[in-house]
PDB file of N, CA and C in Angstrom:
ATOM      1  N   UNK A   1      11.840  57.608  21.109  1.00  0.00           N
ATOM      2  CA  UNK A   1      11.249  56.696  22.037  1.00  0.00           C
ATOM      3  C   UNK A   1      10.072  55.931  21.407  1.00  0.00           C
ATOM      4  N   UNK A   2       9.224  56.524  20.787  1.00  0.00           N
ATOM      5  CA  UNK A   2       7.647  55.971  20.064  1.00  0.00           C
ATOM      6  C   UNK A   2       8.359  55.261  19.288  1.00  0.00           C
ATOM      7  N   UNK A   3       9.942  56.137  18.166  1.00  0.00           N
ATOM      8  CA  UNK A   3      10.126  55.026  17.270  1.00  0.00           C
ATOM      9  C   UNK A   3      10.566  53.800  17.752  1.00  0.00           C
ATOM     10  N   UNK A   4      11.342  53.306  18.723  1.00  0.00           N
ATOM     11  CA  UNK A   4      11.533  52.206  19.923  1.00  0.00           C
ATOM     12  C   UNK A   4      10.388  51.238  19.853  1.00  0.00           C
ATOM     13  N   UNK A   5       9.206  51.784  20.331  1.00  0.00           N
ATOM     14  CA  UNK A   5       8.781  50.932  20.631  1.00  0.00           C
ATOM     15  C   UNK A   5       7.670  50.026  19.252  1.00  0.00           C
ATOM     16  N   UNK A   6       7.414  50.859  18.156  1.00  0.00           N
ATOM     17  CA  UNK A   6       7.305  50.398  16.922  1.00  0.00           C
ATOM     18  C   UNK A   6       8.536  49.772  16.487  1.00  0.00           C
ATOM     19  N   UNK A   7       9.080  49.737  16.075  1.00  0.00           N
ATOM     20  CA  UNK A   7      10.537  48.824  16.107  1.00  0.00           C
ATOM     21  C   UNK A   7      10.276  47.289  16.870  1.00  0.00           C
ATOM     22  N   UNK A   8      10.316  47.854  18.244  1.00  0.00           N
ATOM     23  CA  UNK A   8      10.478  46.377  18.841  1.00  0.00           C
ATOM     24  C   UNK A   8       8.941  45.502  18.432  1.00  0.00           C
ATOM     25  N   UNK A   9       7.958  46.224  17.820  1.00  0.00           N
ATOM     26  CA  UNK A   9       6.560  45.535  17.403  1.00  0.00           C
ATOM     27  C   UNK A   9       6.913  44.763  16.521  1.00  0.00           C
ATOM     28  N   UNK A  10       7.709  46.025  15.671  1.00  0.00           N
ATOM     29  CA  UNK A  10       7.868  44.839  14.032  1.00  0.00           C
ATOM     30  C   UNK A  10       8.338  43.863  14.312  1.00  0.00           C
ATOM     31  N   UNK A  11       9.743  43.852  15.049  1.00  0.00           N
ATOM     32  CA  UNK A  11      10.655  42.889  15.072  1.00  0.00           C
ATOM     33  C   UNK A  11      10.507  41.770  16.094  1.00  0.00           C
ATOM     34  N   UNK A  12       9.402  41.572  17.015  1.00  0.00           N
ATOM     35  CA  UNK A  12       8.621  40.822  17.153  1.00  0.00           C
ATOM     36  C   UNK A  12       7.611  40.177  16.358  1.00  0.00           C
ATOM     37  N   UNK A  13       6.912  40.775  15.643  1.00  0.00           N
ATOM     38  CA  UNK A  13       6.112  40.713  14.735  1.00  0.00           C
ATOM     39  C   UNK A  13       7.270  39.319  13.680  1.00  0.00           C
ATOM     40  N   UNK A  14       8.212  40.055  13.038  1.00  0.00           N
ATOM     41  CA  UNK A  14       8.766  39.064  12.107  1.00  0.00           C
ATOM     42  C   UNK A  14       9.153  37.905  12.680  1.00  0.00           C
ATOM     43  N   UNK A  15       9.755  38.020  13.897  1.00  0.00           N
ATOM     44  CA  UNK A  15      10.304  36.874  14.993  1.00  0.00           C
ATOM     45  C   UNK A  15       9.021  35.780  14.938  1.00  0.00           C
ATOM     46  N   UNK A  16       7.558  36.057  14.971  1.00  0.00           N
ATOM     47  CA  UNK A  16       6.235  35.319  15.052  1.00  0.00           C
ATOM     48  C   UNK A  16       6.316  34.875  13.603  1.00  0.00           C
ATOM     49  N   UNK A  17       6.892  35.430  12.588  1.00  0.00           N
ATOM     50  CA  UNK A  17       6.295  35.039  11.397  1.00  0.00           C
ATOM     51  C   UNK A  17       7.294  33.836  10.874  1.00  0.00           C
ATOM     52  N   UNK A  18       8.649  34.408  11.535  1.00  0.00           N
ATOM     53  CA  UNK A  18       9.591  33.558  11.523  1.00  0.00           C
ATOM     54  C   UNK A  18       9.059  32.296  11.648  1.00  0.00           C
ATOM     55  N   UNK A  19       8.948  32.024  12.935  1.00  0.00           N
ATOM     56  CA  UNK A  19       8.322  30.881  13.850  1.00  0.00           C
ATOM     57  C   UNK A  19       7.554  30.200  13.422  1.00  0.00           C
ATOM     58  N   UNK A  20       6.535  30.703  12.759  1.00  0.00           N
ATOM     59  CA  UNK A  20       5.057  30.280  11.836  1.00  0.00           C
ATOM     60  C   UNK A  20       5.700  29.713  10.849  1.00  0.00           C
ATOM     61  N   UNK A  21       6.696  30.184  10.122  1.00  0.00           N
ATOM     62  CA  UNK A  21       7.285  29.310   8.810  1.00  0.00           C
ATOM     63  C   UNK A  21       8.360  28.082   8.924  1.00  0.00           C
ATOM     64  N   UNK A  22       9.122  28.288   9.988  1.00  0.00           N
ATOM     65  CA  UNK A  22       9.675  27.037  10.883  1.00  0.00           C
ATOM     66  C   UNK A  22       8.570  25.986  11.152  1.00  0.00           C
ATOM     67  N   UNK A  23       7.719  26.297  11.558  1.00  0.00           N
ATOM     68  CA  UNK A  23       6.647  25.283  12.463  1.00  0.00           C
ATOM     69  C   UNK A  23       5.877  24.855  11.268  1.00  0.00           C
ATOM     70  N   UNK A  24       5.444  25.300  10.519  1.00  0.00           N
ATOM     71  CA  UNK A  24       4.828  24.785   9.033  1.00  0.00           C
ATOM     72  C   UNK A  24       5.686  24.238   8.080  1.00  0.00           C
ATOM     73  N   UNK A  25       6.933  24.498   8.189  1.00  0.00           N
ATOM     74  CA  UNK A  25       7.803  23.763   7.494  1.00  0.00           C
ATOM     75  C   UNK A  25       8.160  22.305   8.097  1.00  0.00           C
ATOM     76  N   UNK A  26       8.418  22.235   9.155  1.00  0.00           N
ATOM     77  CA  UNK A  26       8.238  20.889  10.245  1.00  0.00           C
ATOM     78  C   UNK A  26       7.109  20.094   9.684  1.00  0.00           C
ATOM     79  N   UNK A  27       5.857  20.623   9.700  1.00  0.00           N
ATOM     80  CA  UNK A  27       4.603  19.741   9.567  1.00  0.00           C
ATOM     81  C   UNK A  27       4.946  19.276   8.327  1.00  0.00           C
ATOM     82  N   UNK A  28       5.589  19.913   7.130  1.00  0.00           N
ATOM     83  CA  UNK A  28       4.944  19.704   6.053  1.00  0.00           C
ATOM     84  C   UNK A  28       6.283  18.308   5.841  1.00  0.00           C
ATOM     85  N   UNK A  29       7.151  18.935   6.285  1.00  0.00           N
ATOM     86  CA  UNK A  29       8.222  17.404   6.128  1.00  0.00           C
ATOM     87  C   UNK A  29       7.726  16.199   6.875  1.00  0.00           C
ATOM     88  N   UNK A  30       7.155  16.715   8.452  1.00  0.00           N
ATOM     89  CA  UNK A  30       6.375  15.468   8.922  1.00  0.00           C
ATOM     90  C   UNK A  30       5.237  14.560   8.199  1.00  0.00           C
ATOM     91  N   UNK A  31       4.222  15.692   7.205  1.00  0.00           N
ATOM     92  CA  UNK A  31       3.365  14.874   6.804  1.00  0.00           C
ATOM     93  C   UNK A  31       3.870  14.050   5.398  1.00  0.00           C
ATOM     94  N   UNK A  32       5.217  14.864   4.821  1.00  0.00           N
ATOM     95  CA  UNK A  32       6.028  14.118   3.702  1.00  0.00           C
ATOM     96  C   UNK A  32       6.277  12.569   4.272  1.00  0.00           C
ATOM     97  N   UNK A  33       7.151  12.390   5.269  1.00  0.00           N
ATOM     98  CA  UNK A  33       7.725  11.527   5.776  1.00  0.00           C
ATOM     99  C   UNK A  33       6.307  10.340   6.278  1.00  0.00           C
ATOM    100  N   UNK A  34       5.367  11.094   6.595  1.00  0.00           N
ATOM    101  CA  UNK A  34       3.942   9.889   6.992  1.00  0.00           C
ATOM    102  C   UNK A  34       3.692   9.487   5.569  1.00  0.00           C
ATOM    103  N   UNK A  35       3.665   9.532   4.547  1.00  0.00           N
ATOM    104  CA  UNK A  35       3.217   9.797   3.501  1.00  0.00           C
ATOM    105  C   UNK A  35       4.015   8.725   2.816  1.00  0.00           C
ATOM    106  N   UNK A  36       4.781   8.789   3.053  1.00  0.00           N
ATOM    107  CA  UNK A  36       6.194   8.080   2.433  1.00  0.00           C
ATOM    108  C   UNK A  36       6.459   6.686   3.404  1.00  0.00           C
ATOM    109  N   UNK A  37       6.246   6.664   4.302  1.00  0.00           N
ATOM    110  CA  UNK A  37       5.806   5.472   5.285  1.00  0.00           C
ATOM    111  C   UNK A  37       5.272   4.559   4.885  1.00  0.00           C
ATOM    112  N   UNK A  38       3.745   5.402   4.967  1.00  0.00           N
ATOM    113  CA  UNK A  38       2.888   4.851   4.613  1.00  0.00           C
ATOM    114  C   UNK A  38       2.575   3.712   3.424  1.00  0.00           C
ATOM    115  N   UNK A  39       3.168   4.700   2.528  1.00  0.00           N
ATOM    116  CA  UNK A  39       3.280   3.723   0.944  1.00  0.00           C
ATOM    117  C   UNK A  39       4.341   2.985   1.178  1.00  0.00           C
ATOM    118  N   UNK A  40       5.198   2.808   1.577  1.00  0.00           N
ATOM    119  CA  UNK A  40       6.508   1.603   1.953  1.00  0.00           C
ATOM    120  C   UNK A  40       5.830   0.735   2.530  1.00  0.00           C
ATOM    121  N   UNK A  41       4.896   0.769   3.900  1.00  0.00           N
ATOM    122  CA  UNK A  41       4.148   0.092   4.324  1.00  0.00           C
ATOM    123  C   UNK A  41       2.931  -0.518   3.740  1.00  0.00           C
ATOM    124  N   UNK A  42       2.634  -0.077   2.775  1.00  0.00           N
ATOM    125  CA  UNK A  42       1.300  -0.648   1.932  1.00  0.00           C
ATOM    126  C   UNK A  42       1.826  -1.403   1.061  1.00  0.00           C
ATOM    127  N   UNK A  43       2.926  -0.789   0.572  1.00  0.00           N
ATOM    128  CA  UNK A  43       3.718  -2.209  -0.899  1.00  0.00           C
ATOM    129  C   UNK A  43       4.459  -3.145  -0.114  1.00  0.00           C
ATOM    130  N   UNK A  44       5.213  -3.316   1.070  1.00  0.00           N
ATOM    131  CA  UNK A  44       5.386  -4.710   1.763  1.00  0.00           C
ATOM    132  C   UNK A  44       4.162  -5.412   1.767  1.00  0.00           C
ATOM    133  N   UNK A  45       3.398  -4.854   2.396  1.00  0.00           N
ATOM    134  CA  UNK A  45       2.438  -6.078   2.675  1.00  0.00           C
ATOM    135  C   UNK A  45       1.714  -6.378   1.520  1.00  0.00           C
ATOM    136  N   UNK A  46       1.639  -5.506   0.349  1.00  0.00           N
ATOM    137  CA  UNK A  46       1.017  -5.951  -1.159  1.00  0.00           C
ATOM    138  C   UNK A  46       1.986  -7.274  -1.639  1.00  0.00           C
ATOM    139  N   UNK A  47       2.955  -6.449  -1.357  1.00  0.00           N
ATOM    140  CA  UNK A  47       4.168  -7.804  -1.752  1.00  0.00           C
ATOM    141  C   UNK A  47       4.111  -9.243  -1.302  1.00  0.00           C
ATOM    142  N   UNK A  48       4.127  -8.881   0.166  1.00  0.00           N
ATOM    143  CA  UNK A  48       3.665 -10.323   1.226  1.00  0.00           C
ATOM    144  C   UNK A  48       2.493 -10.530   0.906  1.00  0.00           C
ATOM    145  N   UNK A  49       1.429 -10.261   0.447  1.00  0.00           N
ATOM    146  CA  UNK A  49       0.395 -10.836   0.419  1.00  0.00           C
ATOM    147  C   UNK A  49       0.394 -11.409  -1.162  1.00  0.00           C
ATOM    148  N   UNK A  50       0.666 -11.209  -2.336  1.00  0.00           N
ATOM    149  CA  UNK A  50       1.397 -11.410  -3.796  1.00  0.00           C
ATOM    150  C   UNK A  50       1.766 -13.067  -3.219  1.00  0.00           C
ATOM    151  N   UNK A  51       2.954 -12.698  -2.282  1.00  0.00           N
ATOM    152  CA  UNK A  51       3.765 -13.880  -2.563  1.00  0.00           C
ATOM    153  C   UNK A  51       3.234 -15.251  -1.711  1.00  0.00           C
ATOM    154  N   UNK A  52       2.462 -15.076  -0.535  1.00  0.00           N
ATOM    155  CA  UNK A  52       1.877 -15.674  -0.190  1.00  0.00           C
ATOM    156  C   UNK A  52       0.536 -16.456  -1.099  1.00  0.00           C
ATOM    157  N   UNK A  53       0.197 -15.379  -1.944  1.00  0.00           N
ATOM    158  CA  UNK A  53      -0.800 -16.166  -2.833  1.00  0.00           C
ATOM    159  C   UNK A  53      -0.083 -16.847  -3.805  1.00  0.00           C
ATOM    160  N   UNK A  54       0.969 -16.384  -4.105  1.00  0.00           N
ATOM    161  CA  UNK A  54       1.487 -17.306  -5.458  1.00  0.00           C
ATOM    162  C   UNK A  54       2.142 -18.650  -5.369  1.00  0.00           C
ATOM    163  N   UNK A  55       3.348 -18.688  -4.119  1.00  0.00           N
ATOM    164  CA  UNK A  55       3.868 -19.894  -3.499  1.00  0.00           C
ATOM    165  C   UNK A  55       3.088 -20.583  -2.954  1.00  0.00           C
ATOM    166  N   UNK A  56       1.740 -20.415  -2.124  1.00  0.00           N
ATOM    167  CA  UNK A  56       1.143 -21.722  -1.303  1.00  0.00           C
ATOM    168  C   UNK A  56      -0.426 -21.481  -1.424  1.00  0.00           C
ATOM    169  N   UNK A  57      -1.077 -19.953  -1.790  1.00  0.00           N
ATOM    170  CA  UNK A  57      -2.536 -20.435  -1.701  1.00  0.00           C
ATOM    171  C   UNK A  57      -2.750 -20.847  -2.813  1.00  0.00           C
ATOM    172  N   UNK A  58      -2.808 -20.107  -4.092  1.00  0.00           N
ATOM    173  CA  UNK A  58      -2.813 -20.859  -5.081  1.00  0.00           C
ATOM    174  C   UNK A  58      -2.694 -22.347  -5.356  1.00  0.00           C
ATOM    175  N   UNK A  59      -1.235 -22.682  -5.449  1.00  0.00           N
ATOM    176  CA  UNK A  59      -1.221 -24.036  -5.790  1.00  0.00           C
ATOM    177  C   UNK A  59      -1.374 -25.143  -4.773  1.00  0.00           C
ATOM    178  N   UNK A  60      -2.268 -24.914  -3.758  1.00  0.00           N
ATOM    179  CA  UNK A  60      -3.025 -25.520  -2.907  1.00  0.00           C
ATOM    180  C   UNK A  60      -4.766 -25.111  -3.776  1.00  0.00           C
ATOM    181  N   UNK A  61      -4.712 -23.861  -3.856  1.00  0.00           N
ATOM    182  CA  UNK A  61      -6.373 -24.285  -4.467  1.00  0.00           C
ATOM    183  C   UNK A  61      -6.341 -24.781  -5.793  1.00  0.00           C
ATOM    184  N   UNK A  62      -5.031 -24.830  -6.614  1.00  0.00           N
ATOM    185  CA  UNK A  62      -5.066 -25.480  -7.974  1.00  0.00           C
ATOM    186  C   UNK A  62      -5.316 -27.273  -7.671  1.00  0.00           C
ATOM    187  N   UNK A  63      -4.533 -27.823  -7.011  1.00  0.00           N
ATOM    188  CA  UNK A  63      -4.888 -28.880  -5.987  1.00  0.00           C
ATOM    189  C   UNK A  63      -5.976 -29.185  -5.571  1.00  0.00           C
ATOM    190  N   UNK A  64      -6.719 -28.542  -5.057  1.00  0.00           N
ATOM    191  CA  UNK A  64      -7.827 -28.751  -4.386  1.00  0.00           C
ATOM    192  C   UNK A  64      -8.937 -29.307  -5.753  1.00  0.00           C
ATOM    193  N   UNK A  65      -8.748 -27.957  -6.404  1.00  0.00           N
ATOM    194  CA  UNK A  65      -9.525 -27.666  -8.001  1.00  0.00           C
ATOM    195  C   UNK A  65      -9.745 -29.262  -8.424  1.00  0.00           C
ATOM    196  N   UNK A  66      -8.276 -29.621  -8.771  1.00  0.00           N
ATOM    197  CA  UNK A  66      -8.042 -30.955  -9.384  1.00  0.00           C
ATOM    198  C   UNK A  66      -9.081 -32.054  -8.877  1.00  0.00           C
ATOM    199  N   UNK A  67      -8.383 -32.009  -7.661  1.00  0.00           N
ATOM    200  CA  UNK A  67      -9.059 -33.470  -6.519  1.00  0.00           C
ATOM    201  C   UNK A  67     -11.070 -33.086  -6.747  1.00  0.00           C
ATOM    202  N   UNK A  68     -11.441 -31.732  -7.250  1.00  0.00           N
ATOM    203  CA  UNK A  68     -12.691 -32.081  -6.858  1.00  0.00           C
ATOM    204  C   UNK A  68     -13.162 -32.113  -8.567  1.00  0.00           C
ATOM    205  N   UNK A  69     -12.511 -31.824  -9.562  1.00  0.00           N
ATOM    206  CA  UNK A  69     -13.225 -32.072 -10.556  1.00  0.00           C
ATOM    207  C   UNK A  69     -13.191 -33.731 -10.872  1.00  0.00           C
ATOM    208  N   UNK A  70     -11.863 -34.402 -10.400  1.00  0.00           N
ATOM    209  CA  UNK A  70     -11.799 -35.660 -10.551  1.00  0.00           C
ATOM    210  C   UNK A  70     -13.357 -36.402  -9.947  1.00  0.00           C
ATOM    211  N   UNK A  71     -13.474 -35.700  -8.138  1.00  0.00           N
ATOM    212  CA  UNK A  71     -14.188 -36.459  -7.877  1.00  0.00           C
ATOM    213  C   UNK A  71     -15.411 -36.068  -8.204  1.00  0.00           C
ATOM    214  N   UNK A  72     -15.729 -35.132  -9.396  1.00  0.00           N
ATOM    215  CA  UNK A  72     -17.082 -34.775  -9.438  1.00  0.00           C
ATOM    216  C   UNK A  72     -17.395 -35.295 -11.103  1.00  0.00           C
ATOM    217  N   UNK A  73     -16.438 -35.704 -11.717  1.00  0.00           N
ATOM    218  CA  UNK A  73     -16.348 -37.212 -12.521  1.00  0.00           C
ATOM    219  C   UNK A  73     -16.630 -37.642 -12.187  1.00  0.00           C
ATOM    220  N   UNK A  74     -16.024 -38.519 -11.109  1.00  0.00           N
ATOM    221  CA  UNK A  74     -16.594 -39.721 -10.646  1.00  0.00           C
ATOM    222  C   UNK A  74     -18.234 -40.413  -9.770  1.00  0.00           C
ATOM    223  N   UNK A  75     -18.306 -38.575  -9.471  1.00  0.00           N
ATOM    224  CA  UNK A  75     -19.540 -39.095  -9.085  1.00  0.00           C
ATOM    225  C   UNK A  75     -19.756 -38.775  -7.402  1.00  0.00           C
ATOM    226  N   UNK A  76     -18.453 -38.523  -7.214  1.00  0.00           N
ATOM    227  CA  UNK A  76     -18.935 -38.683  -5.983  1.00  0.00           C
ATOM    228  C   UNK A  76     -18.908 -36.634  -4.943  1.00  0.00           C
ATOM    229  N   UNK A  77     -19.027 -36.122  -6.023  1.00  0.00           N
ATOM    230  CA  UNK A  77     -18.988 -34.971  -5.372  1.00  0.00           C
ATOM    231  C   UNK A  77     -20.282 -34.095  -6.519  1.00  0.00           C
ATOM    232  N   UNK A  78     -20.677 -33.033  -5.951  1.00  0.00           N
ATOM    233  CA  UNK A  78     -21.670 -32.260  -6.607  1.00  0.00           C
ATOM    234  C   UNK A  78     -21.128 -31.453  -7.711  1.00  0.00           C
ATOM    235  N   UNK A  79     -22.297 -30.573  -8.390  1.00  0.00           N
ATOM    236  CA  UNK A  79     -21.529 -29.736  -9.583  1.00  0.00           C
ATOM    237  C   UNK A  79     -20.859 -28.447  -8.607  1.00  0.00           C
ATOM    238  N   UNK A  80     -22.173 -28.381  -7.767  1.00  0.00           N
ATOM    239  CA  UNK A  80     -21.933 -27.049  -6.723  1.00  0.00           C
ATOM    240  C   UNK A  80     -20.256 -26.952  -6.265  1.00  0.00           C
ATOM    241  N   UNK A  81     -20.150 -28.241  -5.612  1.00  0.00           N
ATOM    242  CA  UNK A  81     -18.693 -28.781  -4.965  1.00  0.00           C
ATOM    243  C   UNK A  81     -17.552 -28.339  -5.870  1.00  0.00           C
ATOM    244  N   UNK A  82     -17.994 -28.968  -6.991  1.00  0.00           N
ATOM    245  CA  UNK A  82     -16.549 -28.314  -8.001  1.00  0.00           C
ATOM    246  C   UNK A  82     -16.784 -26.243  -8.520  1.00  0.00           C
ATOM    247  N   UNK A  83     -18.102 -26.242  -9.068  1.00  0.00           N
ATOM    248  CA  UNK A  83     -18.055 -24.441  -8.704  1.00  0.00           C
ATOM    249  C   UNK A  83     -17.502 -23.929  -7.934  1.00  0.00           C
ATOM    250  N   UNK A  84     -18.094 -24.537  -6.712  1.00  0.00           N
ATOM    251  CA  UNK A  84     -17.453 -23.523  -5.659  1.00  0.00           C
ATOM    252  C   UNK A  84     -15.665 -23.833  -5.594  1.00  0.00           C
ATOM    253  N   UNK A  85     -15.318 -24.604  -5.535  1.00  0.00           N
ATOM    254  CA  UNK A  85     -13.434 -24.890  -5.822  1.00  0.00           C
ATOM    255  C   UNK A  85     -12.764 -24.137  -6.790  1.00  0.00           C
ATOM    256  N   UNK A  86     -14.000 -23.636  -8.151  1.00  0.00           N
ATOM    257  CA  UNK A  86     -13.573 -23.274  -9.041  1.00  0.00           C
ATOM    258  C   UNK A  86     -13.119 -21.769  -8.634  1.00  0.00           C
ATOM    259  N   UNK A  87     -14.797 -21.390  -8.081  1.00  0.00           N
ATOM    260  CA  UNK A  87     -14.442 -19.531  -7.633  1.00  0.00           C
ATOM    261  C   UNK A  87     -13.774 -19.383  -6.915  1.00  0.00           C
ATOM    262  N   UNK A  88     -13.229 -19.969  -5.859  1.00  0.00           N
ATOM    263  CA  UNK A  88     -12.022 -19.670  -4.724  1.00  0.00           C
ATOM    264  C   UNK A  88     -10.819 -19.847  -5.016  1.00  0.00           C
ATOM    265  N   UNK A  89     -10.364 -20.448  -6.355  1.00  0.00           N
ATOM    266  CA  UNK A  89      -9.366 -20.492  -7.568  1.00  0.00           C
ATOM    267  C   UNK A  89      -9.354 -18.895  -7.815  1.00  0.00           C
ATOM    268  N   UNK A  90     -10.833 -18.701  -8.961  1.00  0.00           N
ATOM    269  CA  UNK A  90     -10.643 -17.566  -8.789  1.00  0.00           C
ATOM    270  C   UNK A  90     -10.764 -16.393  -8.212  1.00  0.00           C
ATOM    271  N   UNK A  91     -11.194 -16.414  -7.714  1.00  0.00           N
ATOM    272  CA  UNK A  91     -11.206 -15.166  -6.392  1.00  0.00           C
ATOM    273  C   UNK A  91      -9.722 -14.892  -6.015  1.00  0.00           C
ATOM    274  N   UNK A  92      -9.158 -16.293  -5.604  1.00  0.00           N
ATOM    275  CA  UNK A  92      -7.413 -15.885  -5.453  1.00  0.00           C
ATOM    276  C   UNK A  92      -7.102 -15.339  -6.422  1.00  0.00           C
ATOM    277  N   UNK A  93      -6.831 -15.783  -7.478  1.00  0.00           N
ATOM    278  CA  UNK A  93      -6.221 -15.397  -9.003  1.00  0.00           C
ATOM    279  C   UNK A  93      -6.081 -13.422  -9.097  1.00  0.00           C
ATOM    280  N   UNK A  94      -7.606 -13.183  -8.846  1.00  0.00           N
ATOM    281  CA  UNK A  94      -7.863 -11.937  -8.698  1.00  0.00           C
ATOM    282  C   UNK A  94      -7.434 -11.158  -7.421  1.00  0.00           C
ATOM    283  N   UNK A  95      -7.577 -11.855  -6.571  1.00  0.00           N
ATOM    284  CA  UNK A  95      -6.711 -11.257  -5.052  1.00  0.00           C
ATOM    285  C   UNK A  95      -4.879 -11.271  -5.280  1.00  0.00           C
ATOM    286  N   UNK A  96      -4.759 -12.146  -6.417  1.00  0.00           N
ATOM    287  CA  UNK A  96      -2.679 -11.931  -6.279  1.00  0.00           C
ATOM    288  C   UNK A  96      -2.864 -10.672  -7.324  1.00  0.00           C
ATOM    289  N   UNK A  97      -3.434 -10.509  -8.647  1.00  0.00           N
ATOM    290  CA  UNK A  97      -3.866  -9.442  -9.170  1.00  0.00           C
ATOM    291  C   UNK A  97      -3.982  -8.331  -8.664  1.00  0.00           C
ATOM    292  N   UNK A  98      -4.846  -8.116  -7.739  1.00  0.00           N
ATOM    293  CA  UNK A  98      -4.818  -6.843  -6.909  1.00  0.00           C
ATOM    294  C   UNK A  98      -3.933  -6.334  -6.161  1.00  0.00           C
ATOM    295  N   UNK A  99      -3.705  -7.604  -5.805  1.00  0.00           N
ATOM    296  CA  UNK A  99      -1.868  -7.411  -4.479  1.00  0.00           C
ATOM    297  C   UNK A  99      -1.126  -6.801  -5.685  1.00  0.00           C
ATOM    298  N   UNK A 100      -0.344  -7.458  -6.453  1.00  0.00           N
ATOM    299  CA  UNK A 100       0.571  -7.105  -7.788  1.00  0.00           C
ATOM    300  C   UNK A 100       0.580  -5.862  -8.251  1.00  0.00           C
ATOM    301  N   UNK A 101      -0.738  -5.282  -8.241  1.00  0.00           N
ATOM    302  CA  UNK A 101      -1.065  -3.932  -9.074  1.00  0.00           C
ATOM    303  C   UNK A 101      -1.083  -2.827  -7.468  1.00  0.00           C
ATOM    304  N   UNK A 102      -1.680  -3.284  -6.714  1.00  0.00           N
ATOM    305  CA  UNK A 102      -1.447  -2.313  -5.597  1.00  0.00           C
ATOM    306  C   UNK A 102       0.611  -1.590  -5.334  1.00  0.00           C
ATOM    307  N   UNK A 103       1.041  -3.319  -5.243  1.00  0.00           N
ATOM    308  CA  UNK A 103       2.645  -2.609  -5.164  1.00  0.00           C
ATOM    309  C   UNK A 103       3.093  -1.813  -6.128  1.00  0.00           C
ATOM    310  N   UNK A 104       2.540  -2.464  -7.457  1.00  0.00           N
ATOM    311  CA  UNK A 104       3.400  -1.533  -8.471  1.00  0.00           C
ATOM    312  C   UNK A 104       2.626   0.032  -8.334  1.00  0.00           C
ATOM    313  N   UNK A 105       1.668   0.470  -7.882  1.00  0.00           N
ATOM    314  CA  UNK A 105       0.747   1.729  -7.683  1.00  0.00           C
ATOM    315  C   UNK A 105       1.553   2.289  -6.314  1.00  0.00           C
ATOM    316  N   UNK A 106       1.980   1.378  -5.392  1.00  0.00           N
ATOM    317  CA  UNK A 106       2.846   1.944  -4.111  1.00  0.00           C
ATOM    318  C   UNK A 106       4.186   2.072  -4.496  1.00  0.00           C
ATOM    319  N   UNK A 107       4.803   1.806  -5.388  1.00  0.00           N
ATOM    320  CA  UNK A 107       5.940   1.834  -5.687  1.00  0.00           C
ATOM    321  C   UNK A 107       6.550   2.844  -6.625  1.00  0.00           C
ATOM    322  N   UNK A 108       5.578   2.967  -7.780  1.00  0.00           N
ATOM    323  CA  UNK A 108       5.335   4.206  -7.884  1.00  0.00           C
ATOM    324  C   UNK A 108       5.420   5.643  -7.080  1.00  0.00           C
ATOM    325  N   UNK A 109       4.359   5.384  -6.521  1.00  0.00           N
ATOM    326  CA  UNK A 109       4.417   7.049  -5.428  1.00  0.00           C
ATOM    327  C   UNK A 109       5.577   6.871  -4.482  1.00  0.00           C
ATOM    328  N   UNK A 110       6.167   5.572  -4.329  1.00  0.00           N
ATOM    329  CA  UNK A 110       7.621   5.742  -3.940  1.00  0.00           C
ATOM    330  C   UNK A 110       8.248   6.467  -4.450  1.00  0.00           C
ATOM    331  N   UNK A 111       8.938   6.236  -5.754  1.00  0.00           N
ATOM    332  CA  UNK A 111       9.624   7.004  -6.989  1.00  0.00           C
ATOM    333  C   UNK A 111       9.310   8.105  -6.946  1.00  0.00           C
ATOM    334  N   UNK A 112       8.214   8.774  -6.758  1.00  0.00           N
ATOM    335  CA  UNK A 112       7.680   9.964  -7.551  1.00  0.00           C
ATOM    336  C   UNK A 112       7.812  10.738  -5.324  1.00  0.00           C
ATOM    337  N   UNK A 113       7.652  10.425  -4.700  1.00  0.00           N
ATOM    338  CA  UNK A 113       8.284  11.050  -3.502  1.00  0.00           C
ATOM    339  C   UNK A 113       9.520  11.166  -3.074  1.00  0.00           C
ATOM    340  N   UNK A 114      10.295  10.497  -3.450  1.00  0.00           N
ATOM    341  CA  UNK A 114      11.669  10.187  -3.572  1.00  0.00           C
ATOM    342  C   UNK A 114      12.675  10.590  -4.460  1.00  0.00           C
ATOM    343  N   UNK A 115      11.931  10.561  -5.525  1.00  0.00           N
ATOM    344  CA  UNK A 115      12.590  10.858  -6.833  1.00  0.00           C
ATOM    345  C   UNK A 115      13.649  10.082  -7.462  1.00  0.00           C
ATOM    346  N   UNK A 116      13.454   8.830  -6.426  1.00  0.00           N
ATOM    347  CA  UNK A 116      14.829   7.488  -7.384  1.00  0.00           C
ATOM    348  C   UNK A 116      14.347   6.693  -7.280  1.00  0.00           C
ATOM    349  N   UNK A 117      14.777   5.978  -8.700  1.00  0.00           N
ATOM    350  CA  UNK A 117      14.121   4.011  -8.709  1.00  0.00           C
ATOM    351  C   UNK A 117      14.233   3.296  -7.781  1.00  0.00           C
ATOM    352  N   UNK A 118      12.941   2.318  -7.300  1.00  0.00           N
ATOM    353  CA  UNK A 118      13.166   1.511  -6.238  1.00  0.00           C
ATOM    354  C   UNK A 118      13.926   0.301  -6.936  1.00  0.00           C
ATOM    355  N   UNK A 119      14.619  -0.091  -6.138  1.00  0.00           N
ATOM    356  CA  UNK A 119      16.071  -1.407  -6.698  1.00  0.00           C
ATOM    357  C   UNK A 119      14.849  -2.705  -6.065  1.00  0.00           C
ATOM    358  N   UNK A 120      15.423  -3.596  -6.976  1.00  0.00           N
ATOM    359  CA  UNK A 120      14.143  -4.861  -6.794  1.00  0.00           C
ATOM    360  C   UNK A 120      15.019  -5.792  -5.671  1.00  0.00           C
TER     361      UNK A 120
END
């Protein structure tokens, strides 16, 4: 009878431990899967933001660049006027830079969570 009811302790007991390793195994695929989201979600928008600088902000501020060194030849614009055209040139330059290197850094920990090449 005593042995009964030690018995049914243990085997409750393992049934809890069971449970505990089910339920921690859940989290840990859940926090895999956030994880893995996440970086899919950070290299789209590195990407979209890449390509947005390269197709239209850029060669709108290369444009811009132009029109103000011309007019700061001519006279009719400041040195400041063309500086400042110059740094917002580069400032982009360095913002598609950062986008570029962020995806390839998210794309990465793609691979390396996944364990297969991302296809371009």
């Amino acid at each position: 009878m005593f042995a009964e009811k030690r018995n049914s302790g243990a085997i409750a007991s393992a049934l809890a431990e069971r449970d505990q390793v089910a339920i921690e195994k859940e989290a840990t695929k859940l926090r895999f899967r956030n994880h893995l989201l996440r970086a899919y979600s950070n290299r789209k928008q590195a990407i979209l933001t890449a390509n947005s600088l390269k197709q239209s902000v850029i060669p709108m501020l290369e444009d811009a660049l132009e029109d103000t060194q011309d007019a700061y030849q001519k006279g009719r614009y400041g040195y400041l006027d063309y500086v400042s055209a110059r740094q917002e040139l580069l400032n982009a330059r360095r913002t598609l830079i950062d986008a570029a290197s962020a995806a390839l850094i998210y794309g990465a920990e793609i691979e390396k969570l996944t364990n297969e090449a991302l296809s371009l």
